[in-house]
C-alpha atoms as a PDB file:
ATOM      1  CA  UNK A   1       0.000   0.000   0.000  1.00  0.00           C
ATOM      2  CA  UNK A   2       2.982   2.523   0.705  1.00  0.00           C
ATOM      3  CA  UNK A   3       3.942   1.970  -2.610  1.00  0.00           C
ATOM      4  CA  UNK A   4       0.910   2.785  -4.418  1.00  0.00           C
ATOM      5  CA  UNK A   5       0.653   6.129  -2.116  1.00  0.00           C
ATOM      6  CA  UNK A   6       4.206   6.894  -3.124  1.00  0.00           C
ATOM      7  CA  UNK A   7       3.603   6.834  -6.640  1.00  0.00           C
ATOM      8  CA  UNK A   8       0.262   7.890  -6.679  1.00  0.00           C
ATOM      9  CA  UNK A   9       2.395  10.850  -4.955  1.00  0.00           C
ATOM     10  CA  UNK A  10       5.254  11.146  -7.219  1.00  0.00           C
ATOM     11  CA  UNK A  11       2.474  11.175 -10.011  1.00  0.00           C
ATOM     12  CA  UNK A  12       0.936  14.463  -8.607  1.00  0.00           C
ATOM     13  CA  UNK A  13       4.509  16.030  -8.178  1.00  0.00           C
ATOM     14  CA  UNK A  14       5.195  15.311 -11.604  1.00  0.00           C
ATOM     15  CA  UNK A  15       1.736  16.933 -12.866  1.00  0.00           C
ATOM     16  CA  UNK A  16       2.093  20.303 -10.696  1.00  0.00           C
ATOM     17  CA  UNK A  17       5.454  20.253 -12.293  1.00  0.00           C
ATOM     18  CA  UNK A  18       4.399  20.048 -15.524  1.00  0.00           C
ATOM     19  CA  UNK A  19       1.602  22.805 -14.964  1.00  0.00           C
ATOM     20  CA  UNK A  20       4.185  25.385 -13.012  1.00  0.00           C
ATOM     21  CA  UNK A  21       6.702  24.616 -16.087  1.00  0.00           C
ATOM     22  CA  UNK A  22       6.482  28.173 -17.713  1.00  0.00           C
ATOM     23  CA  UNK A  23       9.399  30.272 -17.698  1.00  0.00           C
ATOM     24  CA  UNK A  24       7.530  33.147 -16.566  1.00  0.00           C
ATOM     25  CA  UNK A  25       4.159  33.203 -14.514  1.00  0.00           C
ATOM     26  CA  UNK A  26       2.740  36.428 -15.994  1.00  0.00           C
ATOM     27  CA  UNK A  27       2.611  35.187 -20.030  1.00  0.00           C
ATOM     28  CA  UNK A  28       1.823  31.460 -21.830  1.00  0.00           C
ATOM     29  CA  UNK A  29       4.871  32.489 -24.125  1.00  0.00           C
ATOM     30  CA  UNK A  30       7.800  30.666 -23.978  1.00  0.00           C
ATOM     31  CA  UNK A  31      11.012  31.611 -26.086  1.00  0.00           C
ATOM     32  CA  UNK A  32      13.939  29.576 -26.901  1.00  0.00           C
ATOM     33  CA  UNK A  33      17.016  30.198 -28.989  1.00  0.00           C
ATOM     34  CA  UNK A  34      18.914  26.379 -27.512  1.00  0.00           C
ATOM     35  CA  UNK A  35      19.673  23.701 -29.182  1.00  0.00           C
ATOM     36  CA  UNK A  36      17.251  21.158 -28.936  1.00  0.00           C
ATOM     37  CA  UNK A  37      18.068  18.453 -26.171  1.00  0.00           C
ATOM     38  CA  UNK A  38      17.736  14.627 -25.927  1.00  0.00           C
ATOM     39  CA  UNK A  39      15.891  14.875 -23.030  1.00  0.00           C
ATOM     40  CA  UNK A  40      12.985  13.448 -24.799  1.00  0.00           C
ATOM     41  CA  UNK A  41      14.366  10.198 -24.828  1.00  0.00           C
ATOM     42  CA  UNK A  42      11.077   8.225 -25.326  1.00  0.00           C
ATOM     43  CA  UNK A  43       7.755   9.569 -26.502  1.00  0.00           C
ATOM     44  CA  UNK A  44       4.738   7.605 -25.702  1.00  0.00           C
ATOM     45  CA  UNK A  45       0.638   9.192 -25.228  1.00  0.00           C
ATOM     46  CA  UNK A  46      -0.003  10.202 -22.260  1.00  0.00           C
ATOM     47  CA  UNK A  47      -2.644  12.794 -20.649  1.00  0.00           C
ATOM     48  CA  UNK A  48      -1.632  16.363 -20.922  1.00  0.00           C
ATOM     49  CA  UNK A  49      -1.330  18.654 -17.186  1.00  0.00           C
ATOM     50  CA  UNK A  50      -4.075  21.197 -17.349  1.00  0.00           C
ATOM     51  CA  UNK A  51      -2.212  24.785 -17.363  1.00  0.00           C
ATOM     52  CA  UNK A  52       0.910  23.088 -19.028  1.00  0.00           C
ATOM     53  CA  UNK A  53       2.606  23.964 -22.211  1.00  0.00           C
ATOM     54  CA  UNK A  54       1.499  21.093 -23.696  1.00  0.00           C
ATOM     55  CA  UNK A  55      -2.314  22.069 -22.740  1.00  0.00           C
ATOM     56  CA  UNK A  56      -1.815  25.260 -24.930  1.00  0.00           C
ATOM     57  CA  UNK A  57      -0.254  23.089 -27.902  1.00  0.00           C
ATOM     58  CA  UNK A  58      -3.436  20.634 -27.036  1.00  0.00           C
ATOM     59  CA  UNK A  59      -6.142  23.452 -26.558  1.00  0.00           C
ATOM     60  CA  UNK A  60      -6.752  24.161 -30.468  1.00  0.00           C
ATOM     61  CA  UNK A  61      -6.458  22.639 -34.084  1.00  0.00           C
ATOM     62  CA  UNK A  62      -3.597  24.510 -35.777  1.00  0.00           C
ATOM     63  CA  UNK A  63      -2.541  26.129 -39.115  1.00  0.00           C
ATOM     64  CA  UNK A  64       0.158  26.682 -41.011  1.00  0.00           C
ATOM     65  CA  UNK A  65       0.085  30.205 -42.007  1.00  0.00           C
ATOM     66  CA  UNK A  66       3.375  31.606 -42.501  1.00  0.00           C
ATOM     67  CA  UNK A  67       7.441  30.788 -42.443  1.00  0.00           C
ATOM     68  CA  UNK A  68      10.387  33.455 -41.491  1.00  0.00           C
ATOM     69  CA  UNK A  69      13.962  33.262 -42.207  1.00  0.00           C
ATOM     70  CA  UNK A  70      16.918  33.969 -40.060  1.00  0.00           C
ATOM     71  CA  UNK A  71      17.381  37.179 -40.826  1.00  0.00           C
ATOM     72  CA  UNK A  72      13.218  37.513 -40.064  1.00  0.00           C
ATOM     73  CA  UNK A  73      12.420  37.725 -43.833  1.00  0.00           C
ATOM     74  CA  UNK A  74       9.089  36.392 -45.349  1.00  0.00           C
ATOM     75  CA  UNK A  75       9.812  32.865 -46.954  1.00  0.00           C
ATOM     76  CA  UNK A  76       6.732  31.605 -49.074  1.00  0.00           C
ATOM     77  CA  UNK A  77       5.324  27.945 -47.941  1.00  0.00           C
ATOM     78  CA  UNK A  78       5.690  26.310 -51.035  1.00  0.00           C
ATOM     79  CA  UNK A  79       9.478  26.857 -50.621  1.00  0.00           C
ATOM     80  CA  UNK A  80      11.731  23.613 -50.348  1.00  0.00           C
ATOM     81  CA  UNK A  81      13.144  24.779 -47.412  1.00  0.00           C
ATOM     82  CA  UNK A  82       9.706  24.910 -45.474  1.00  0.00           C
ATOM     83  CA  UNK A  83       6.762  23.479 -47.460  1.00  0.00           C
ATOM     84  CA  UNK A  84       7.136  19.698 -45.411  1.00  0.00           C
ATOM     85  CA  UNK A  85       6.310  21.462 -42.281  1.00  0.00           C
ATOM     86  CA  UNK A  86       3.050  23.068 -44.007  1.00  0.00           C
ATOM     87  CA  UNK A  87      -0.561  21.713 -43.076  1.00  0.00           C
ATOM     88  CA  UNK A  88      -2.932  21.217 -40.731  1.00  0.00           C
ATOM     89  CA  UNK A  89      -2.211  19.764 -36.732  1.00  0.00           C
ATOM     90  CA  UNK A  90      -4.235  18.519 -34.214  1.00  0.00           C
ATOM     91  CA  UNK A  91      -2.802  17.386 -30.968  1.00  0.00           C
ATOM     92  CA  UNK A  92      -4.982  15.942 -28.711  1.00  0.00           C
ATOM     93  CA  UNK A  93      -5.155  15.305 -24.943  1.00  0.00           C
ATOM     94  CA  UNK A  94      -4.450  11.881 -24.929  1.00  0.00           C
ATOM     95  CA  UNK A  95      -0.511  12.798 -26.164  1.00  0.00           C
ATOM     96  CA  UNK A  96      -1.948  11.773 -30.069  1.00  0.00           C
ATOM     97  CA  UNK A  97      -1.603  14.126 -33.268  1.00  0.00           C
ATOM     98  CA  UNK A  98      -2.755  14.063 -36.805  1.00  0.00           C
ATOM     99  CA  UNK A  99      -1.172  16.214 -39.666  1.00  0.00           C
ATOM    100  CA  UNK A 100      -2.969  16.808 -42.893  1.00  0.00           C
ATOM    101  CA  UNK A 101      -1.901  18.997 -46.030  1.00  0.00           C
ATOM    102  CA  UNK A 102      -3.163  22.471 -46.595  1.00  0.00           C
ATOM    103  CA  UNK A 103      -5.694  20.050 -49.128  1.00  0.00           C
ATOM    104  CA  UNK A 104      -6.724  17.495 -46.423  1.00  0.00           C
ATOM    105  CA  UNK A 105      -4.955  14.893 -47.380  1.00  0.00           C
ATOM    106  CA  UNK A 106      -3.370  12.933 -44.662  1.00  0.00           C
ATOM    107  CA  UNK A 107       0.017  14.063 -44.199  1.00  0.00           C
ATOM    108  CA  UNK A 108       1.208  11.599 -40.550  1.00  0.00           C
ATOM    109  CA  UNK A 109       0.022  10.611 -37.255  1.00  0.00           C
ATOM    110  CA  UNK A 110       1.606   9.670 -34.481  1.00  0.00           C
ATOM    111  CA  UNK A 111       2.741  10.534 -30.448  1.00  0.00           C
ATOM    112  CA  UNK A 112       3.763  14.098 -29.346  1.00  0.00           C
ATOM    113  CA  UNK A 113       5.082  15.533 -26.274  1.00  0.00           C
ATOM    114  CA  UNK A 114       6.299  19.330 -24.827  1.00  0.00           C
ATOM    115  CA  UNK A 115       9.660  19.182 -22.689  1.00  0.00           C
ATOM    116  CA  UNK A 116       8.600  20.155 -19.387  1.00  0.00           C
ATOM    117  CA  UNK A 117       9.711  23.485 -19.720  1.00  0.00           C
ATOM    118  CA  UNK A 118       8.464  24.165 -22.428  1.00  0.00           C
ATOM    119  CA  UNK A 119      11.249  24.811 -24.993  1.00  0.00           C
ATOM    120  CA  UNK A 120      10.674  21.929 -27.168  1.00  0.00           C
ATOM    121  CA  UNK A 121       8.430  19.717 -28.993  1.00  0.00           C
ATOM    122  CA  UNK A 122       8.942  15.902 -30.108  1.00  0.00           C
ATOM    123  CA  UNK A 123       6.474  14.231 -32.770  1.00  0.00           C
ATOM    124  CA  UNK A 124       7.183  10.605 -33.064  1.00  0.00           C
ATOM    125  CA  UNK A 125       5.534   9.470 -36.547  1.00  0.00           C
ATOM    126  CA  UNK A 126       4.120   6.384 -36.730  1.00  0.00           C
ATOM    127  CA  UNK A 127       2.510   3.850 -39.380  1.00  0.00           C
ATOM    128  CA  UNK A 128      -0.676   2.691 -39.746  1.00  0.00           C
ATOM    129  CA  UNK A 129       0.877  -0.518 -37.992  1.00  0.00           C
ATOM    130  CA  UNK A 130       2.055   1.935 -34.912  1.00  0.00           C
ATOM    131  CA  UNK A 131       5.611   1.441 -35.917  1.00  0.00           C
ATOM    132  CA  UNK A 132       8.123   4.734 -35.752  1.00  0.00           C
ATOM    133  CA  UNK A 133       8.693   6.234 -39.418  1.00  0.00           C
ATOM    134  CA  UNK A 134      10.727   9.053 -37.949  1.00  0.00           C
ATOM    135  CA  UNK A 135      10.690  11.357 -34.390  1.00  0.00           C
ATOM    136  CA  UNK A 136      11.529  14.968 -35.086  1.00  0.00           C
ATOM    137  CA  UNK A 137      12.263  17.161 -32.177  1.00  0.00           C
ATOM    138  CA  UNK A 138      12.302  20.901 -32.648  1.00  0.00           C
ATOM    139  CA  UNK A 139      12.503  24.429 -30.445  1.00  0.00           C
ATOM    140  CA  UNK A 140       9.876  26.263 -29.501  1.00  0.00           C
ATOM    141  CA  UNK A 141       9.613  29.958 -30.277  1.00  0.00           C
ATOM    142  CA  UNK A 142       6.443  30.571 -29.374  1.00  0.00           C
ATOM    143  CA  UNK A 143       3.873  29.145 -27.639  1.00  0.00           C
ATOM    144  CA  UNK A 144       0.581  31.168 -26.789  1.00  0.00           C
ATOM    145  CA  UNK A 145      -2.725  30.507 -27.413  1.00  0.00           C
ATOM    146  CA  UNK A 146      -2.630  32.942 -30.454  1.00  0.00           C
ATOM    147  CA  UNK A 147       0.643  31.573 -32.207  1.00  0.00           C
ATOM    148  CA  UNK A 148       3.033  28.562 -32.152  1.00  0.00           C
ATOM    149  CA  UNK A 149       6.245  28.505 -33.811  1.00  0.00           C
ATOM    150  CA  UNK A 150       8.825  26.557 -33.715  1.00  0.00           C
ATOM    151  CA  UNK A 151      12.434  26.562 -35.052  1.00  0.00           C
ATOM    152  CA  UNK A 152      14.337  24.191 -37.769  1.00  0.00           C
ATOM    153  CA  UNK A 153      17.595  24.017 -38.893  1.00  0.00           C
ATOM    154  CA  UNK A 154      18.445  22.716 -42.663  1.00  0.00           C
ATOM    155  CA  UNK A 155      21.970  21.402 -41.135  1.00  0.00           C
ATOM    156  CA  UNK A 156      22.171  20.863 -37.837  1.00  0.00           C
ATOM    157  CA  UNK A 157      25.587  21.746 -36.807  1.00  0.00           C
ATOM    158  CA  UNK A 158      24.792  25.575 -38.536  1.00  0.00           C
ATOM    159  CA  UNK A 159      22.500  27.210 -35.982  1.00  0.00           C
ATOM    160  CA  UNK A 160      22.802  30.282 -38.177  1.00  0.00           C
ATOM    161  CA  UNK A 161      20.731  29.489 -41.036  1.00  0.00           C
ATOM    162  CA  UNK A 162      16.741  28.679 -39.203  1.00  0.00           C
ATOM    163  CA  UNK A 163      13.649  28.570 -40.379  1.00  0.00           C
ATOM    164  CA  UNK A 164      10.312  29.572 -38.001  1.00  0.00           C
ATOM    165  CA  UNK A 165       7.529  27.885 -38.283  1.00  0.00           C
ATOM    166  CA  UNK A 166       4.521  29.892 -38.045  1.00  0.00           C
ATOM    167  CA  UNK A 167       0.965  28.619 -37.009  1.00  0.00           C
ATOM    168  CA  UNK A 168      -1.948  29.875 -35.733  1.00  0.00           C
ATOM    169  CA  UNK A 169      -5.399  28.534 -34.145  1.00  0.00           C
ATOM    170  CA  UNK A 170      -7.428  27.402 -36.701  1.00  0.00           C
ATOM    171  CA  UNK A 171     -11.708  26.461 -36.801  1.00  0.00           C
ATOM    172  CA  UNK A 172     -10.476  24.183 -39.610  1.00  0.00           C
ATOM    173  CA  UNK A 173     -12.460  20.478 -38.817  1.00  0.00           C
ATOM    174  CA  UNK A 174      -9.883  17.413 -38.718  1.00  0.00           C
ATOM    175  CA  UNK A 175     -10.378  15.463 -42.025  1.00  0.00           C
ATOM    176  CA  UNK A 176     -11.441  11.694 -41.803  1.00  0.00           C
ATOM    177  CA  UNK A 177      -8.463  10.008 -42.869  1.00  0.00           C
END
């Protein structure tokens, strides 16, 4: 019985933890110029903290809707550079998310996770058999409830040369697959 009461206490730590995870109290944003860690070792579904990061990535469907360069220049979606991170996402609660192209066609599905803090984001895609196709872990920008961007880097040993990732809420319904 101690057991159970010690994780069933160590499982509440962990979920204020994950709800108090912002870098500062007074604004949802969160801004990161790091690297992006391998602290996100394994990414499986799990329920998202109410108040956490990941309840803001969770809390709406989201769009595609514009791409910046390093230097903070427009860069048009259907650029090389950019146009595989265009589309339509829908994370859900259960640590789940579906991508679809700007045309609703299915685009991947898969786990997701938010570091703790915050600062980054992990998709692991998976086939319709559940097996990994490929995990992609990127840095958050911005994360409000108006705007989420994230970061990626072409080569990643040149942190000069990024591209953001700009997407906002969208009433867009998820396409059947």
């Amino acid at each position: 019985m101690k057991k159970v009461a010690s994780l069933a206490a160590a499982l509440a730590a962990v979920g204020v933890l994950a709800a108090c995870s912002s870098n500062d109290n007074s604004s949802p944003a969160v801004h990161s110029t790091s690297a992006p860690t391998s602290s996100m070792i394994a990414v499986t579904s799990a329920a998202v903290a109410p108040g956490s990061p990941s309840a803001v990535l969770a809390s709406t469907p989201w769009e595609t809707t514009s791409a910046k360069d390093a230097q903070g220049a427009s860069v048009p979606l259907t650029d090389g550079n950019v146009k595989n991170y265009v589309g339509f996402a829908y994370f859900k609660t259960d640590g789940t998310f579906t991508m679809f192209n700007l045309d609703n066609t299915p685009k991947t599905h898969g786990d997701w996770s938010v570091s703790p803090d915050g600062k980054t984001r992990t998709i692991v895609a998976k086939n319709d058999a559940g097996q990994e196709q490929f995990r992609r872990e990127v840095d958050i920008v911005t994360l409000t409830d108006k705007e989420f961007t994230y970061r990626v880097y072409p080569d990643a040993a040149n942190k000069a040369v990024y591209y953001d990732i700009i997407h906002t809420p969208t009433t867009h319904p998820e396409p059947t697959k």
